[in-house]
Protein backbone atom coordinates (compact mmCIF):
# COMPACT_ATOMS: atom_id res chain seq x y z
CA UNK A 1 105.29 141.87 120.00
CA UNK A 2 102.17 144.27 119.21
CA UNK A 3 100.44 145.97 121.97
CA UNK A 4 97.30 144.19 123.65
CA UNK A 5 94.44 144.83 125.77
CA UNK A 6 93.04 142.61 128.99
CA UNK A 7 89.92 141.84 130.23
CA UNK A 8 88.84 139.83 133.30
CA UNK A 9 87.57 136.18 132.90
CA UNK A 10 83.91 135.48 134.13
CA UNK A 11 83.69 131.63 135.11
CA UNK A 12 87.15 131.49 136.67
CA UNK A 13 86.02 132.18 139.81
CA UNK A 14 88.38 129.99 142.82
CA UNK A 15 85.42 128.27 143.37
CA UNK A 16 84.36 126.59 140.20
CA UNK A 17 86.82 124.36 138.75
CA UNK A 18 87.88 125.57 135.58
CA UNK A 19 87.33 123.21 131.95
CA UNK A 20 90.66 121.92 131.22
CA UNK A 21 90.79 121.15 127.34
CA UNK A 22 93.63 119.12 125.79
CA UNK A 23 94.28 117.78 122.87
CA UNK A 24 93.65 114.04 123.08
CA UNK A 25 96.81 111.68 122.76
CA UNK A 26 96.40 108.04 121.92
CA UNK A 27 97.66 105.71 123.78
CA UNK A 28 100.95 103.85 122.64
CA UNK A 29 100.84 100.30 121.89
CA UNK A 30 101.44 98.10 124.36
CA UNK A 31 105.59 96.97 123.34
CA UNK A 32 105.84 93.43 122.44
CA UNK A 33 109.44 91.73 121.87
CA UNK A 34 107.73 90.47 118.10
CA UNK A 35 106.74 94.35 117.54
CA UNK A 36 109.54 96.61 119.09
CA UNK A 37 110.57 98.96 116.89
CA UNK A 38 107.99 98.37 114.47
CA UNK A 39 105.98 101.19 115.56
CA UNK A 40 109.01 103.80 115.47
CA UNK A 41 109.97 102.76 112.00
CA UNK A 42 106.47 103.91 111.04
CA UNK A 43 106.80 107.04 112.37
CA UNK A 44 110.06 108.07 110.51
CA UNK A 45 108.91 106.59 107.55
CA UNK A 46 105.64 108.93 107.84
CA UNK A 47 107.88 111.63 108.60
CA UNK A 48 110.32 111.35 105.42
CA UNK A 49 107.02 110.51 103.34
CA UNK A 50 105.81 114.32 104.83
CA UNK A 51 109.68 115.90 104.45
CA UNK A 52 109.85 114.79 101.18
CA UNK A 53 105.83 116.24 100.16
CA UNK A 54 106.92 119.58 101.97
CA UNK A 55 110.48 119.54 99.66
CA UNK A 56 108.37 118.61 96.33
CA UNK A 57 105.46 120.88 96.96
CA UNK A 58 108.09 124.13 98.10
CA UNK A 59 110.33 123.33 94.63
CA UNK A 60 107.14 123.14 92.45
CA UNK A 61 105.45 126.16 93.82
CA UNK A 62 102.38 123.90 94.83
CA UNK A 63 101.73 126.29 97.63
CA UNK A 64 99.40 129.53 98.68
CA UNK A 65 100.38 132.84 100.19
CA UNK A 66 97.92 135.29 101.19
CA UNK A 67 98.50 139.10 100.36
CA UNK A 68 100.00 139.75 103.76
CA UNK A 69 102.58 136.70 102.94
CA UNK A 70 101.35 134.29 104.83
CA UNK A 71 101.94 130.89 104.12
CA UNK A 72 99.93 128.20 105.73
CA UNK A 73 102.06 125.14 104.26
CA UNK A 74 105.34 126.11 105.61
CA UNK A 75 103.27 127.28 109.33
CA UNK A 76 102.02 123.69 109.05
CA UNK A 77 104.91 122.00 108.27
CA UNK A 78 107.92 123.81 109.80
CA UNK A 79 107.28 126.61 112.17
CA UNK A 80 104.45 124.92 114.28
CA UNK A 81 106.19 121.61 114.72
CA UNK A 82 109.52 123.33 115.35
CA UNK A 83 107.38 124.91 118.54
CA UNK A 84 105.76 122.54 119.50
CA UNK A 85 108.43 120.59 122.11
CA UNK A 86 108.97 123.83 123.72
CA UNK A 87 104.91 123.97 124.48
CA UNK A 88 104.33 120.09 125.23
CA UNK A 89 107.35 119.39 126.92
CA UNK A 90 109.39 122.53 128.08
CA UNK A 91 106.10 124.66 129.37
CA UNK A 92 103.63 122.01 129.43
CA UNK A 93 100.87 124.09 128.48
CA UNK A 94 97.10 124.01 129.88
CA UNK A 95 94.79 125.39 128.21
CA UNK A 96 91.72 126.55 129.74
CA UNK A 97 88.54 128.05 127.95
CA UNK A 98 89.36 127.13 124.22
CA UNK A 99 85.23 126.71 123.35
CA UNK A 100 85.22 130.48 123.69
CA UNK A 101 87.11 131.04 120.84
CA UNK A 102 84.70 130.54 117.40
CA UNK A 103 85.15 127.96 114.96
CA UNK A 104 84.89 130.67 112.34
CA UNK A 105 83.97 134.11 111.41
CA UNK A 106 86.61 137.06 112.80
CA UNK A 107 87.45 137.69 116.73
CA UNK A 108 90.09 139.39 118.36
CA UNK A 109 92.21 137.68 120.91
CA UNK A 110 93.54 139.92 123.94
CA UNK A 111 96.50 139.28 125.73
CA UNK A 112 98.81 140.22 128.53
CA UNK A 113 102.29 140.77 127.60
CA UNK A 114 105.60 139.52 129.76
CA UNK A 115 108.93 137.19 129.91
CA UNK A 116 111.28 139.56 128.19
CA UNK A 117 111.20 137.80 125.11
CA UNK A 118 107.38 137.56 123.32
CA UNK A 119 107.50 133.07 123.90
CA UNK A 120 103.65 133.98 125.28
CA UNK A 121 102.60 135.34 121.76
CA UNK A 122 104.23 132.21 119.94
CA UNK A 123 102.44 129.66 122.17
CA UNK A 124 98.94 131.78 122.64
CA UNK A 125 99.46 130.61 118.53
CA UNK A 126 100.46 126.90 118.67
CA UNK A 127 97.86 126.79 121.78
CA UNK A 128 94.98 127.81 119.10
CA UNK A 129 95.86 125.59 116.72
CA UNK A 130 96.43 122.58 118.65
CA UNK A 131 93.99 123.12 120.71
CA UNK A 132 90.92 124.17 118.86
CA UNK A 133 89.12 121.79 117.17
CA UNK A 134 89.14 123.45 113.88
CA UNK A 135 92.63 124.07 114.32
CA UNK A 136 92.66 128.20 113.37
CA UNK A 137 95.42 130.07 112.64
CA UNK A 138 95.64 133.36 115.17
CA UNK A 139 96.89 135.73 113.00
CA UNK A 140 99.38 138.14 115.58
CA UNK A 141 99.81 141.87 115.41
CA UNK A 142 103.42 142.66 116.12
CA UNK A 143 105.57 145.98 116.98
CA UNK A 144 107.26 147.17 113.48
CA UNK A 145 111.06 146.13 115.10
CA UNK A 146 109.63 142.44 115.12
CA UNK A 147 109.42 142.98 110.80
CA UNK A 148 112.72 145.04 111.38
CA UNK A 149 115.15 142.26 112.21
CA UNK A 150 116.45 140.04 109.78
CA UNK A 151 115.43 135.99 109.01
CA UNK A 152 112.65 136.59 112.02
CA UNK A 153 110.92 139.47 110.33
CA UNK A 154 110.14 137.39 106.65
CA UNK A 155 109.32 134.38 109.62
CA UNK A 156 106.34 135.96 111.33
CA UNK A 157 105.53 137.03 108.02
CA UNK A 158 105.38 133.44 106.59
CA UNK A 159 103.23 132.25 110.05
CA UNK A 160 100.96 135.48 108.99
CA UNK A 161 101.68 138.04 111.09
CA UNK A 162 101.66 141.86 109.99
CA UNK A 163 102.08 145.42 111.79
CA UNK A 164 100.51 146.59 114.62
CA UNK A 165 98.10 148.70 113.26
CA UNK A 166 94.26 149.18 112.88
CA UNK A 167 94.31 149.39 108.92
CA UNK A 168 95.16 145.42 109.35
CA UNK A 169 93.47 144.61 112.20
CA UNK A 170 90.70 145.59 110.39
CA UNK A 171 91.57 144.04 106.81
CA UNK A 172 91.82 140.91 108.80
CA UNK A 173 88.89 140.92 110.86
CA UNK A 174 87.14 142.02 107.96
CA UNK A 175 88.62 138.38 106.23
CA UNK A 176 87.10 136.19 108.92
CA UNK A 177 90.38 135.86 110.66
CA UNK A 178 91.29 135.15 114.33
CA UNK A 179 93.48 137.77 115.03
CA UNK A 180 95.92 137.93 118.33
CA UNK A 181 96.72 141.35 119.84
CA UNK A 182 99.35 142.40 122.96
CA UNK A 183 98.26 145.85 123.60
CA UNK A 184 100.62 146.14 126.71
CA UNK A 185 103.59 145.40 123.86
CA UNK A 186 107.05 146.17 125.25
CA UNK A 187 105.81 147.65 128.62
CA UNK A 188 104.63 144.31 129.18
CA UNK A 189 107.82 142.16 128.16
CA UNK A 190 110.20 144.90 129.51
CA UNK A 191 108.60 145.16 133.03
CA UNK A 192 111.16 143.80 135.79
CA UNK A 193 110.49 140.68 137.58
CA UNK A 194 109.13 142.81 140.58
CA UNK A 195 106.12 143.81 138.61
CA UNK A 196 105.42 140.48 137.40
CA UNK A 197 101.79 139.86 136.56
CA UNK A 198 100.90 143.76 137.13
CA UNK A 199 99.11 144.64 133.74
CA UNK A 200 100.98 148.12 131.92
CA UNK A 201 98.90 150.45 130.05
CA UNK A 202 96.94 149.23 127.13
CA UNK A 203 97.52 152.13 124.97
CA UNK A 204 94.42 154.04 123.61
CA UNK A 205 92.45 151.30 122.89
CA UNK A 206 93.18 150.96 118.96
CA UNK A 207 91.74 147.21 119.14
CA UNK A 208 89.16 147.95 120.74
CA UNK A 209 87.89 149.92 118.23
CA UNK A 210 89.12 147.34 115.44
CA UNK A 211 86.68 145.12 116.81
CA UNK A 212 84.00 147.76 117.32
CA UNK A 213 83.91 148.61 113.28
CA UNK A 214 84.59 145.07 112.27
CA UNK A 215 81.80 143.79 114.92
CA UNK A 216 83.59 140.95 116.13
CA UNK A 217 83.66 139.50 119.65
CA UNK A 218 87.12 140.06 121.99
CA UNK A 219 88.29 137.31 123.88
CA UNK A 220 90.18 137.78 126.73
CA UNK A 221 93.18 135.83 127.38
CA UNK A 222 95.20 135.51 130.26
CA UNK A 223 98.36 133.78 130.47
CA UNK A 224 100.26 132.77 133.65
CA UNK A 225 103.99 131.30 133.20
CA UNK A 226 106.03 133.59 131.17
CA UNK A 227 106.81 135.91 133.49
CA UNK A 228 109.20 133.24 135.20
CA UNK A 229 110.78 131.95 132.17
CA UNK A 230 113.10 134.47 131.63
CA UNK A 231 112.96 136.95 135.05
CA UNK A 232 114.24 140.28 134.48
CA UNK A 233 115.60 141.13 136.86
CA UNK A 234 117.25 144.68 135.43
CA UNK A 235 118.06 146.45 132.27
CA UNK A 236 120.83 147.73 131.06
CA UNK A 237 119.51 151.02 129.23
CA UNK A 238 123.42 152.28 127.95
CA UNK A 239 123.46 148.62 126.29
CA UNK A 240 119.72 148.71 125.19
CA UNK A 241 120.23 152.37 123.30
CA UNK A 242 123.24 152.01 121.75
CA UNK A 243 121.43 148.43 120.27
CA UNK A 244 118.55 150.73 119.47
CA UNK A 245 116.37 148.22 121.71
CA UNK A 246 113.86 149.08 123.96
CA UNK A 247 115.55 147.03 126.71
CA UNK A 248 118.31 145.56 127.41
CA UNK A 249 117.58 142.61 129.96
CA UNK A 250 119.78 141.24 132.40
CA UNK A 251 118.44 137.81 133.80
CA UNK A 252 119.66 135.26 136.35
CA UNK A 253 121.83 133.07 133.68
CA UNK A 254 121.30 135.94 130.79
CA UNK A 255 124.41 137.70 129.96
CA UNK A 256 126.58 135.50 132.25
CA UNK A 257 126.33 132.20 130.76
CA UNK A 258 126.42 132.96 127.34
CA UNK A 259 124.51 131.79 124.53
CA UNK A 260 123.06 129.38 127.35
CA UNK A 261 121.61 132.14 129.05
CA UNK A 262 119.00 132.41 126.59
CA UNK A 263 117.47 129.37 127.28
CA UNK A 264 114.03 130.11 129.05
CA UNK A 265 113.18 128.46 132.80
CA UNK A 266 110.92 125.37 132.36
CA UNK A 267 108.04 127.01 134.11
CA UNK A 268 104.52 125.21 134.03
CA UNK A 269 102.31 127.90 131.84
CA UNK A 270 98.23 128.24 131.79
CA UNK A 271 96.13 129.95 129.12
CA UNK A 272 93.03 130.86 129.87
CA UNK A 273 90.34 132.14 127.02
CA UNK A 274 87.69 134.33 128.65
CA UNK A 275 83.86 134.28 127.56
CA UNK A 276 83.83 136.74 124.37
CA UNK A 277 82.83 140.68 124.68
CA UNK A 278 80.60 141.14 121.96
CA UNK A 279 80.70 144.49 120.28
CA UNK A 280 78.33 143.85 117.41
CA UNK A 281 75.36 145.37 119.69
CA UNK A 282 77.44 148.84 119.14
CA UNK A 283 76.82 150.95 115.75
CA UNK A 284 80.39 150.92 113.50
CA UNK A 285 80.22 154.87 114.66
CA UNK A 286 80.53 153.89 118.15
CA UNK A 287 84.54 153.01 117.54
CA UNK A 288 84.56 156.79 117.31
CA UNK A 289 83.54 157.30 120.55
CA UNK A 290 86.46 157.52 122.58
CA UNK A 291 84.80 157.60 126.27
CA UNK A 292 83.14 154.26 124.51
CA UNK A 293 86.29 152.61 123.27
CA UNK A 294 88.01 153.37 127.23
CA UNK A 295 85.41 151.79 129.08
CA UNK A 296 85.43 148.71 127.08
CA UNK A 297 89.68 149.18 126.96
CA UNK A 298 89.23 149.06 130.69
CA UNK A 299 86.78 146.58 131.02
CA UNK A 300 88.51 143.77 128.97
CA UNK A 301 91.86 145.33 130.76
CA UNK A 302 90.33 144.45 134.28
CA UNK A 303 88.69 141.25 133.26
CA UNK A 304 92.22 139.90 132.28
CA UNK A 305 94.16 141.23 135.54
CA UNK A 306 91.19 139.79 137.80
CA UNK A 307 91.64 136.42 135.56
CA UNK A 308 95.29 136.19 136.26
CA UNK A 309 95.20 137.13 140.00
CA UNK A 310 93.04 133.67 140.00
CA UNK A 311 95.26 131.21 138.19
CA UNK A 312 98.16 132.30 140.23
CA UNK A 313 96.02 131.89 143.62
CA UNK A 314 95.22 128.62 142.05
CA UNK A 315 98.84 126.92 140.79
CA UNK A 316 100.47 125.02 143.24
CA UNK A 317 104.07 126.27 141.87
CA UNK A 318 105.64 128.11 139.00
CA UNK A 319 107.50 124.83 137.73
CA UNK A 320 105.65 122.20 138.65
């Protein structure tokens, strides 16, 4: 996944008590021996009603996809719900601070990066679509070997992600879109398990100054959890180059049991928005400023290192 930049969370302090926002669930029915089963023969009906609409609108080309080949229906109706039991029910996801995130115009989220395999990127998304109540899309920048491999490249395509690279950034900003950035990128998910929750470099600030000439806000995000799905605990560099990967990691069940290895820990996961940076107070020349673009590269790196040193001091256990 792309590379991101941090920034510590104001209002996470241990001594407030943090806004916990979840998506409400009704309550089930209360089961009856008249109505059991009624209720479940509902739901697959509504399901097979929506299977069917997905089939009829995908063979009559009733569907929309933007110039960078995204495609909202198929996000919507297959790659979302095909996440969602690993966020609800494998991670059980919190989410903390989702009012900071607009219910319109551009912003650009900031990440930290980690678990080996980018899981944090693809629930940061279902997280801000779920979550929010306008439901957005967060459009990810990703490293150019994500659009490399084959089957998952054209997928993030489809769920509207694109390269790494300001010339998007921007385009998308520019669109009104909620745009998701990992500026730590494979530092981040490659670090071993020693480093865990130690922030890597955030590059030279390239989304920093995406934001600057775009004049949207950056929200900080800070996300506690992956680091213990998948520990990584060395890496095989021989392997990794002759793979042409930039690691190759070696886990506590990963090689040794197989295909099974690749199935992540259930650890409990947070994600925590931080109040926005604005950077519409700042000319567009400023982003040319690079003294200017560090400082706020640093500032938004600290705020999310700070953030995360507070949720772990806070959880009462990594799976539980």
């Amino acid at each position: 996944m792309p590379d991101a930049t941090v920034i510590a969370m104001p209002g996470l302090e241990p001594a407030d008590e943090p806004a916990r926002v979840r998506r409400p669930r009704p309550d089930p029915p209360p089961a009856t021996d008249e109505g059991a089963g009624h209720t479940d023969d509902g739901s697959r009906a509504d399901a097979l009603e929506s299977a069917f609409a997905f089939l009829r609108r995908r063979l009559t080309g009733d569907y929309a996809i933007d110039d960078f080949g995204f495609d909202p229906d198929l996000t919507e109706s297959v790659l979302l719900p095909a996440l969602r039991p690993l966020y609800e029910k494998w991670f059980r996801v919190e989410v903390r601070g989702i009012e900071n995130i607009p219910a319109s115009g551009g912003a650009l989220v900031v990440a930290n990066h980690s678990g080996t395999i980018a899981l944090d990127a693809l629930m940061t998304a279902v997280a801000v679509h779920d979550e929010h109540p306008v439901h957005r899309y967060l459009r990810m920048l990703g490293a150019d070997l994500v659009f490399r491999l084959p089957i998952i490249g054209e997928i993030a395509r489809k769920a509207g992600n694109t390269l790494a690279c300001n010339a998007d950034a921007e385009r998308l900003l520019g669109a009104d879109e909620l745009v998701g950035v990992w500026p730590e990128g494979f530092k981040g998910t490659g670090k071993g398990f020693g480093q865990r929750y130690q922030l890597q470099r955030f590059g030279r600030g390239g989304f920093v100054s995406a934001a600057m000439r775009t004049r949207v806000p950056i929200i900080p995000c800070s996300i506690v959890g992956a680091e213990e799905a998948y520990p990584m605990l060395a890496d095989a560099k021989p392997l990794a180059r002759l793979l042409g990967l930039p690691y190759f990691p070696i886990t506590p069940t990963f090689p040794w049991l197989g295909p099974l290895g690749a199935l992540p820990l259930p650890s409990k996961w947070i994600i925590a928005f931080g109040e926005p940076v604005r950077t519409d107070s700042y000319a567009t020349s400023a982003a040319d400023d690079p003294m200017l673009v560090f400082n706020i590269t640093d500032q938004v790196r600290e705020t999310i290192q700070q953030t995360l040193y507070q949720l772990l001091a806070s959880r009462d256990s990594a799976f539980f």
